[in-house]
C-alpha atoms as a PDB file:
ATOM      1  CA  UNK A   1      -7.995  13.482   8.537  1.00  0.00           C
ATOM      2  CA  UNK A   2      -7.602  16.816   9.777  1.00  0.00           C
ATOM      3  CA  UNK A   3      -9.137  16.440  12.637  1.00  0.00           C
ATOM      4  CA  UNK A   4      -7.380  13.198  13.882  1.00  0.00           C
ATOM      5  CA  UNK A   5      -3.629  14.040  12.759  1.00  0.00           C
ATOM      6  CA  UNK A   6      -3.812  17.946  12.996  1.00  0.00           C
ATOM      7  CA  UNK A   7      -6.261  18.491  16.101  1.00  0.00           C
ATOM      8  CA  UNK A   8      -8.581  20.729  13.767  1.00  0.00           C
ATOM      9  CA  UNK A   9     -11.113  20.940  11.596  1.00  0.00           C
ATOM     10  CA  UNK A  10     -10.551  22.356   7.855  1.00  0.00           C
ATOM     11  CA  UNK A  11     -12.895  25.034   8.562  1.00  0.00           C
ATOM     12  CA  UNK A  12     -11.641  25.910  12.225  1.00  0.00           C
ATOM     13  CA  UNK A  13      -9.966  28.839  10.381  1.00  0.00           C
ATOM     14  CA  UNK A  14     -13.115  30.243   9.112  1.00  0.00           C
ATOM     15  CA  UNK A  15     -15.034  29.764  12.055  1.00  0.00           C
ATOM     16  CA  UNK A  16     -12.263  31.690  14.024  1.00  0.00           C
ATOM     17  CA  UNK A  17     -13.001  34.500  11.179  1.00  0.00           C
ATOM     18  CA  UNK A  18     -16.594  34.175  12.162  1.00  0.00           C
ATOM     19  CA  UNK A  19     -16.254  34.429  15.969  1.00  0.00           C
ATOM     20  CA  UNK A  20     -14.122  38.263  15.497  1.00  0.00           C
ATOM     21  CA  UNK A  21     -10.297  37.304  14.619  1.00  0.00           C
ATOM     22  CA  UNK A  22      -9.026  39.211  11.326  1.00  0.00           C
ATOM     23  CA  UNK A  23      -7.441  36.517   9.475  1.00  0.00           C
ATOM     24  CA  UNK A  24      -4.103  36.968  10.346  1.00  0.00           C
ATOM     25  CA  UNK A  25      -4.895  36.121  14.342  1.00  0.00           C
ATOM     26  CA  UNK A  26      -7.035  33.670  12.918  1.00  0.00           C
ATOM     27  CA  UNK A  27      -4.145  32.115  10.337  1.00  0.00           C
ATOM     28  CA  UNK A  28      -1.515  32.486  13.725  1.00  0.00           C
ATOM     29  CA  UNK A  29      -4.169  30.880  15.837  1.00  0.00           C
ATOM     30  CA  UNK A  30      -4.492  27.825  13.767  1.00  0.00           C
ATOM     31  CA  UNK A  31      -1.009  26.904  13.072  1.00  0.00           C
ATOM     32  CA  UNK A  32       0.208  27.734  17.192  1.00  0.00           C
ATOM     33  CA  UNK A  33      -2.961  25.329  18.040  1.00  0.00           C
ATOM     34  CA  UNK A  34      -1.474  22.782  15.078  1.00  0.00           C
ATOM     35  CA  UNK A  35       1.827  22.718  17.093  1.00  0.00           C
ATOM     36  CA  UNK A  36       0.494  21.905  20.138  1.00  0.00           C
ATOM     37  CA  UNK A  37      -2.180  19.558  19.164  1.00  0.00           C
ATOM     38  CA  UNK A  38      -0.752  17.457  15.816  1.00  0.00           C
ATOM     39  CA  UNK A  39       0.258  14.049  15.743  1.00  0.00           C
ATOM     40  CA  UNK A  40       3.427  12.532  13.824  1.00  0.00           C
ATOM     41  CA  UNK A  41       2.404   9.222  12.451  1.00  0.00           C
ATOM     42  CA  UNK A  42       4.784   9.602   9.160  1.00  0.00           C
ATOM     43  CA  UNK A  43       8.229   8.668   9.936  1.00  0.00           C
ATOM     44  CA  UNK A  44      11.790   9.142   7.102  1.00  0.00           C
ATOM     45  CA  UNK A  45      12.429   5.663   8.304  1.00  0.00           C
ATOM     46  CA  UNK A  46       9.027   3.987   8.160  1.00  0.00           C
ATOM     47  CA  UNK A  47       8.993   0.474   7.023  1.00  0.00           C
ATOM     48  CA  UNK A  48       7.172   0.329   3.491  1.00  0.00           C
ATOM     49  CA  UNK A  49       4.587  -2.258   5.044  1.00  0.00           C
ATOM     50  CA  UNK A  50       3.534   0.441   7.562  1.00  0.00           C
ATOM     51  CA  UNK A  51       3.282   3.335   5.085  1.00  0.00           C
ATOM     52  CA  UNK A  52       0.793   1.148   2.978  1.00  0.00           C
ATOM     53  CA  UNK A  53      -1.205   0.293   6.418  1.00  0.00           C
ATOM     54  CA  UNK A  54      -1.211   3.877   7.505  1.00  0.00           C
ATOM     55  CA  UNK A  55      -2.396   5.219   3.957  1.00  0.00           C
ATOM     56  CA  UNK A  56      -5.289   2.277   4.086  1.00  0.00           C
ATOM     57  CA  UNK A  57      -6.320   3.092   7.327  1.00  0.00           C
ATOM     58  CA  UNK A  58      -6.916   6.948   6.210  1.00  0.00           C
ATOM     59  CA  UNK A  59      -8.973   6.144   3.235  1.00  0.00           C
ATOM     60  CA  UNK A  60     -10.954   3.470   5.378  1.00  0.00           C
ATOM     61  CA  UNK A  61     -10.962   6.572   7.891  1.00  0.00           C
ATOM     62  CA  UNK A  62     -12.207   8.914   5.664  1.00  0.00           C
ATOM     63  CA  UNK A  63     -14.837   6.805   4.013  1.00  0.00           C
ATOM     64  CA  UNK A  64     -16.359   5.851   7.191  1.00  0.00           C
ATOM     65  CA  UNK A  65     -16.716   9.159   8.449  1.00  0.00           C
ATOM     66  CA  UNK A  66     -18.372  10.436   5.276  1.00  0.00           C
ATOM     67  CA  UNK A  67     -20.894   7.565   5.296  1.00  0.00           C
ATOM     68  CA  UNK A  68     -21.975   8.595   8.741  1.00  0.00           C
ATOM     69  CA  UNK A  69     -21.937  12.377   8.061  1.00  0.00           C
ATOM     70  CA  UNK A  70     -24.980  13.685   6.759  1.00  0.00           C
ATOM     71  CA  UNK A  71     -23.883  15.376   4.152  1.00  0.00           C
ATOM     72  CA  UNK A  72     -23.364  13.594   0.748  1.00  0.00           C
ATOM     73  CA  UNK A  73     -20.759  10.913   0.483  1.00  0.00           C
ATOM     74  CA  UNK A  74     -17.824  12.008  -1.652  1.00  0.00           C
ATOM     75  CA  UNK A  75     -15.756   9.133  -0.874  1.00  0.00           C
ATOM     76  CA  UNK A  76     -16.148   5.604  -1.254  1.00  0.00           C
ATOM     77  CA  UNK A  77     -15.817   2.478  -2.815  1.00  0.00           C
ATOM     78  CA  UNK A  78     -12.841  -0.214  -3.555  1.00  0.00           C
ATOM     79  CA  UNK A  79      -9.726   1.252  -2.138  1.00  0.00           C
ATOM     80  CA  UNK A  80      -6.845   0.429  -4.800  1.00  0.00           C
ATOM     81  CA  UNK A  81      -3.299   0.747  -3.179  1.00  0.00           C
ATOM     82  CA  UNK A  82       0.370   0.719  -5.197  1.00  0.00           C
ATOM     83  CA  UNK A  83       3.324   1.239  -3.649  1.00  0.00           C
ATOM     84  CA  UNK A  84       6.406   3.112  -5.101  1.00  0.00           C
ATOM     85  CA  UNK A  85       9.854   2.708  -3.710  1.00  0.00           C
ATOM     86  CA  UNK A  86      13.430   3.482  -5.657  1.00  0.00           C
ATOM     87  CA  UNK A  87      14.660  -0.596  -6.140  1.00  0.00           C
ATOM     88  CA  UNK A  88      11.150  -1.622  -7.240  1.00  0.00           C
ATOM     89  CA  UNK A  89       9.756   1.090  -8.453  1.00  0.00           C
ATOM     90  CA  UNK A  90       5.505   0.697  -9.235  1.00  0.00           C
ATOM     91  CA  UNK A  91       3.974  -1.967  -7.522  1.00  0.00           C
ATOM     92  CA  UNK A  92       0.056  -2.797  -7.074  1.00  0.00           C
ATOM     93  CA  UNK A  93      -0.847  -3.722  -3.144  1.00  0.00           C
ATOM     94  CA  UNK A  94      -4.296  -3.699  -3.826  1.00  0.00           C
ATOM     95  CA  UNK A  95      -6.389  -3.399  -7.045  1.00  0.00           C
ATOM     96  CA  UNK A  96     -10.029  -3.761  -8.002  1.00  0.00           C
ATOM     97  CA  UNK A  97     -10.346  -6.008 -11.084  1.00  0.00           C
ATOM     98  CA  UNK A  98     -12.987  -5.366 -13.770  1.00  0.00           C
ATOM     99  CA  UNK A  99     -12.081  -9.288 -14.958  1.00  0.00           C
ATOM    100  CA  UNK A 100     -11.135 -12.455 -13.490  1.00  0.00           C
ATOM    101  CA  UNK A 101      -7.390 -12.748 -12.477  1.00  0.00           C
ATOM    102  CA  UNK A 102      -6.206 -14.837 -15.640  1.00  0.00           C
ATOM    103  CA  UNK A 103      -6.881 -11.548 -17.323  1.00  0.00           C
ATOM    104  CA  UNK A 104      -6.069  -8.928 -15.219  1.00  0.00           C
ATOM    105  CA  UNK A 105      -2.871  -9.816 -13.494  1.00  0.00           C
END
């Protein structure tokens, strides 16, 4: 997720350390690149529908890319989804269920 909402790797830092930069060029390096290169895609006002879509579509994201990386796949399986708002409070979008329905509402 780094990569597609900040513009960067997680370890773009180190490899700037690698390449010669002390860490502080390399720490002022990564967050002027950040500004230039990040995308917004949370918004105050963002319907509660969307929020749930957006957080889906990074887990789906995420998983996807680790299947095809070849290093071993940390993430996976059923994605389960609850919302949280101030007039309804806890509320299940999506949930695996161990049992049928009738017994796990």
């Amino acid at each position: 997720m780094n990569r597609l909402i900040l513009g960067l790797g997680s370890n773009f830092h180190q490899v700037l350390i690698d390449e010669g930069l002390t860490p502080e060029q390399a720490q002022d390096a990564v967050g002027r690149l950040i500004g230039k290169l990040h995308v917004p895609l949370v918004l105050a006002a963002m319907p509660i529908q969307d929020a749930i879509e957006l957080a889906i579509f990074m887990v789906e994201t995420t998983i996807k890319f680790v299947r095809f990386n070849l290093r071993a796949e940390t993430v996976g399986g059923p994605i389960e989804v609850a919302a949280i708002t101030k007039h309804e409070g806890f509320k299940w979008v999506r949930r695996k269920l161990f049992y049928t329905g009738d017994l796990n509402p």
